[in-house]
C-alpha atoms as a PDB file:
ATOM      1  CA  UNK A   1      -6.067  82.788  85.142  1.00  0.00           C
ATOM      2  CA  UNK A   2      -5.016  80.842  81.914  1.00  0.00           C
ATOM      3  CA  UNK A   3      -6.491  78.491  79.462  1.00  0.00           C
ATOM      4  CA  UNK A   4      -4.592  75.366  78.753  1.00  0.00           C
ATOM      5  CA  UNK A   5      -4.891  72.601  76.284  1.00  0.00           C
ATOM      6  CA  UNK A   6      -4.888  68.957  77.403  1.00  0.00           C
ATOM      7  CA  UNK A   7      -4.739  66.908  74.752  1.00  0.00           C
ATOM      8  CA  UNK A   8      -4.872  63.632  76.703  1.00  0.00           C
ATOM      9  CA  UNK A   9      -8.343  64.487  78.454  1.00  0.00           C
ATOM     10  CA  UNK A  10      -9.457  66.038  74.534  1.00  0.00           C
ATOM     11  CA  UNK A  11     -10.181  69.385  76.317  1.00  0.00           C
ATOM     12  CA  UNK A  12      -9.277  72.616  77.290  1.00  0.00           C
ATOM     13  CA  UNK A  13      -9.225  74.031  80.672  1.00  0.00           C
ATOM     14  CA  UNK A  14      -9.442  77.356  82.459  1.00  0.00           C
ATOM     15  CA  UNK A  15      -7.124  77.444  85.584  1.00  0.00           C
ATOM     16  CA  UNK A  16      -8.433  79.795  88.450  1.00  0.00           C
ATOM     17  CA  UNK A  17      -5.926  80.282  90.904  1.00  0.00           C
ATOM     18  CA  UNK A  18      -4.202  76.445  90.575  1.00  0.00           C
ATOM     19  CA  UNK A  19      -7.807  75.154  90.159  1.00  0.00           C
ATOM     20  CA  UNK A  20      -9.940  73.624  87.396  1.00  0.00           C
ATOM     21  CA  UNK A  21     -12.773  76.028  86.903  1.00  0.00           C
ATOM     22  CA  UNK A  22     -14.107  75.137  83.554  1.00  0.00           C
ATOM     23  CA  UNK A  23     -13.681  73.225  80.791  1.00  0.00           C
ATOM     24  CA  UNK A  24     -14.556  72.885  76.671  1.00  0.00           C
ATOM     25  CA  UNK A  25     -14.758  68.757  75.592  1.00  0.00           C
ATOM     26  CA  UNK A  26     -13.452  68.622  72.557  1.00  0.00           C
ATOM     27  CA  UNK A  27     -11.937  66.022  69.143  1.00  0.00           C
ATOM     28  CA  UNK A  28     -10.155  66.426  66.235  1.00  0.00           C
ATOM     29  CA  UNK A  29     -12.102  65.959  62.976  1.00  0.00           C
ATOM     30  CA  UNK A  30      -8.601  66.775  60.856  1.00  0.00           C
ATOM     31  CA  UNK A  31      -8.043  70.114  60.698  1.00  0.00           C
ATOM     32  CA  UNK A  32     -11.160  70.967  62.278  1.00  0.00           C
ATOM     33  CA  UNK A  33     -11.513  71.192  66.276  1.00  0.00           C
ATOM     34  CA  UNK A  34     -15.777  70.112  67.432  1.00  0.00           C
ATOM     35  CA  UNK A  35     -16.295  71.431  70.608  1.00  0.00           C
ATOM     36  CA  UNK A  36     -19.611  69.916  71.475  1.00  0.00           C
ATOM     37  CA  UNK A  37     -19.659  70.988  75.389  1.00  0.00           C
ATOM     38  CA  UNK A  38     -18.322  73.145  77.569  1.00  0.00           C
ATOM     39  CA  UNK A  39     -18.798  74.112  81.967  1.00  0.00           C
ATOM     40  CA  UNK A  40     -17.727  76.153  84.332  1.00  0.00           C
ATOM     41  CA  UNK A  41     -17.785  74.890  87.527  1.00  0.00           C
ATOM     42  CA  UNK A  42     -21.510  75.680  89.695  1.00  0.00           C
ATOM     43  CA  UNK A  43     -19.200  77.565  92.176  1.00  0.00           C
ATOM     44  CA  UNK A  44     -17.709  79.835  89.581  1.00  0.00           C
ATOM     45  CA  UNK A  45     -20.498  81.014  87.516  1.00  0.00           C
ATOM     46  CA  UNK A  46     -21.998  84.420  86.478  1.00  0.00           C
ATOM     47  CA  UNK A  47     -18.382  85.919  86.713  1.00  0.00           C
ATOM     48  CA  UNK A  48     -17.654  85.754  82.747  1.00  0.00           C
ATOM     49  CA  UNK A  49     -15.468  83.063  82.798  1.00  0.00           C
ATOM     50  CA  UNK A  50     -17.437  80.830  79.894  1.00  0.00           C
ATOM     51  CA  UNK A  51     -16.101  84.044  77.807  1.00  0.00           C
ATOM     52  CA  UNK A  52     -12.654  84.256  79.139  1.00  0.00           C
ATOM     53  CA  UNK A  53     -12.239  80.612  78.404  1.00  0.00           C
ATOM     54  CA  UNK A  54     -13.681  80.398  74.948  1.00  0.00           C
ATOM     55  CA  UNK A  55     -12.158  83.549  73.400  1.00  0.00           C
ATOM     56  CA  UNK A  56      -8.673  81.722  75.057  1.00  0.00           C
ATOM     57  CA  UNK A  57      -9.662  78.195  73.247  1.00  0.00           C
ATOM     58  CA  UNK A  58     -10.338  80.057  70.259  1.00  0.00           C
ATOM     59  CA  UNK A  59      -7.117  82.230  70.188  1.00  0.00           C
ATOM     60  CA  UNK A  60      -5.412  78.799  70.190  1.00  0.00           C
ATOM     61  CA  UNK A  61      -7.175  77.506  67.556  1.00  0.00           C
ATOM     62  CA  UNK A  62      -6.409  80.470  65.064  1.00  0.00           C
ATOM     63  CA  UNK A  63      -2.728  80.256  66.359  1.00  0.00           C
ATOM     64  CA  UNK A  64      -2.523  76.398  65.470  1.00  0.00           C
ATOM     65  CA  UNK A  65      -4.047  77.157  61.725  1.00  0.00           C
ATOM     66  CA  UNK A  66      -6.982  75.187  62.538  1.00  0.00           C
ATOM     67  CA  UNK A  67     -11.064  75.851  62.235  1.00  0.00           C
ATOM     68  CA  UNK A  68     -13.399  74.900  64.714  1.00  0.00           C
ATOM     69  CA  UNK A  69     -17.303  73.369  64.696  1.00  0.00           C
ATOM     70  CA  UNK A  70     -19.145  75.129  67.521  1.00  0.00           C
ATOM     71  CA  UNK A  71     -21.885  72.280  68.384  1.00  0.00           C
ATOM     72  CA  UNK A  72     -21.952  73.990  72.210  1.00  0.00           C
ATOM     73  CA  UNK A  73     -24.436  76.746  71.600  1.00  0.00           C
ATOM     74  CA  UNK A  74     -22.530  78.892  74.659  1.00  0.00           C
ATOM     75  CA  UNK A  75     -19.248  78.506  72.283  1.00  0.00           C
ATOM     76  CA  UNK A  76     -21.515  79.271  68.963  1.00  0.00           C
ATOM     77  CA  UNK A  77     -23.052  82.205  70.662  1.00  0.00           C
ATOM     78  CA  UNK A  78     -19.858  83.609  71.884  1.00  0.00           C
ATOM     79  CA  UNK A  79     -18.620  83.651  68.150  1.00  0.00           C
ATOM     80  CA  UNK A  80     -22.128  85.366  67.277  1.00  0.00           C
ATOM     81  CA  UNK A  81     -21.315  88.062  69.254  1.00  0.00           C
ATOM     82  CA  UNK A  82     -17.565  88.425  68.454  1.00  0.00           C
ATOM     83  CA  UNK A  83     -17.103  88.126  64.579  1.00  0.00           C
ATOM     84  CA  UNK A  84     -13.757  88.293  64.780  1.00  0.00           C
ATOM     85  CA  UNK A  85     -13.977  84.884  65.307  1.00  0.00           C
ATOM     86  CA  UNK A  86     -16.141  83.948  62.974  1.00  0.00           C
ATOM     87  CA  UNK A  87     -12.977  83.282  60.027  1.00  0.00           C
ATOM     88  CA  UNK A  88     -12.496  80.125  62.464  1.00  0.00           C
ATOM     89  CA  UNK A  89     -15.748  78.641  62.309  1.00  0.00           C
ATOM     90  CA  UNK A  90     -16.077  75.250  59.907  1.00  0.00           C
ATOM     91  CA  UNK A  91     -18.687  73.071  58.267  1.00  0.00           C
ATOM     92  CA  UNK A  92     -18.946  69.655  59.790  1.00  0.00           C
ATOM     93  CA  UNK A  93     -18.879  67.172  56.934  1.00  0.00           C
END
């Protein structure tokens, strides 16, 4: 299980065994990374893999020096619950 960034689809993914299992849509407002939606595919649900892939997406984003805007409420809840996280989160202006 990993988390990836693709840059050219402007999302990250969660790989399950070679497979796509979820994903978080996101853009670049500078510095600042809006994720406004993320999914984990119907077959893969209720296993805790929303949480695996956001804490992944947001270790990236404190590794690349950037902040992110959490308009997904499953990504803004996640930080709720974690404030370690919550350094990384950014106004949208």
């Amino acid at each position: 299980m990993s988390v990836r960034d693709n840059p050219q689809s402007s999302r990250y993914e969660l790989v399950v065994d070679g497979e796509v299992a979820g994903i978080a849509d996101y853009t670049l407002e500078g510095d600042r990374l809006v994720i406004p939606h993320t999914e984990i595919d119907a077959r893969r649900r209720g296993r805790g893999l929303g949480a695996v892939m956001v804490q992944g997406v947001l270790e990236d984003v404190r590794a690349s020096g950037r902040t992110v805007v959490p308009l997904c409420w499953y990504v803004a809840q996640y930080i709720d619950e974690h404030p370690e996280f919550g350094d990384l989160v950014a106004s949208r202006s």
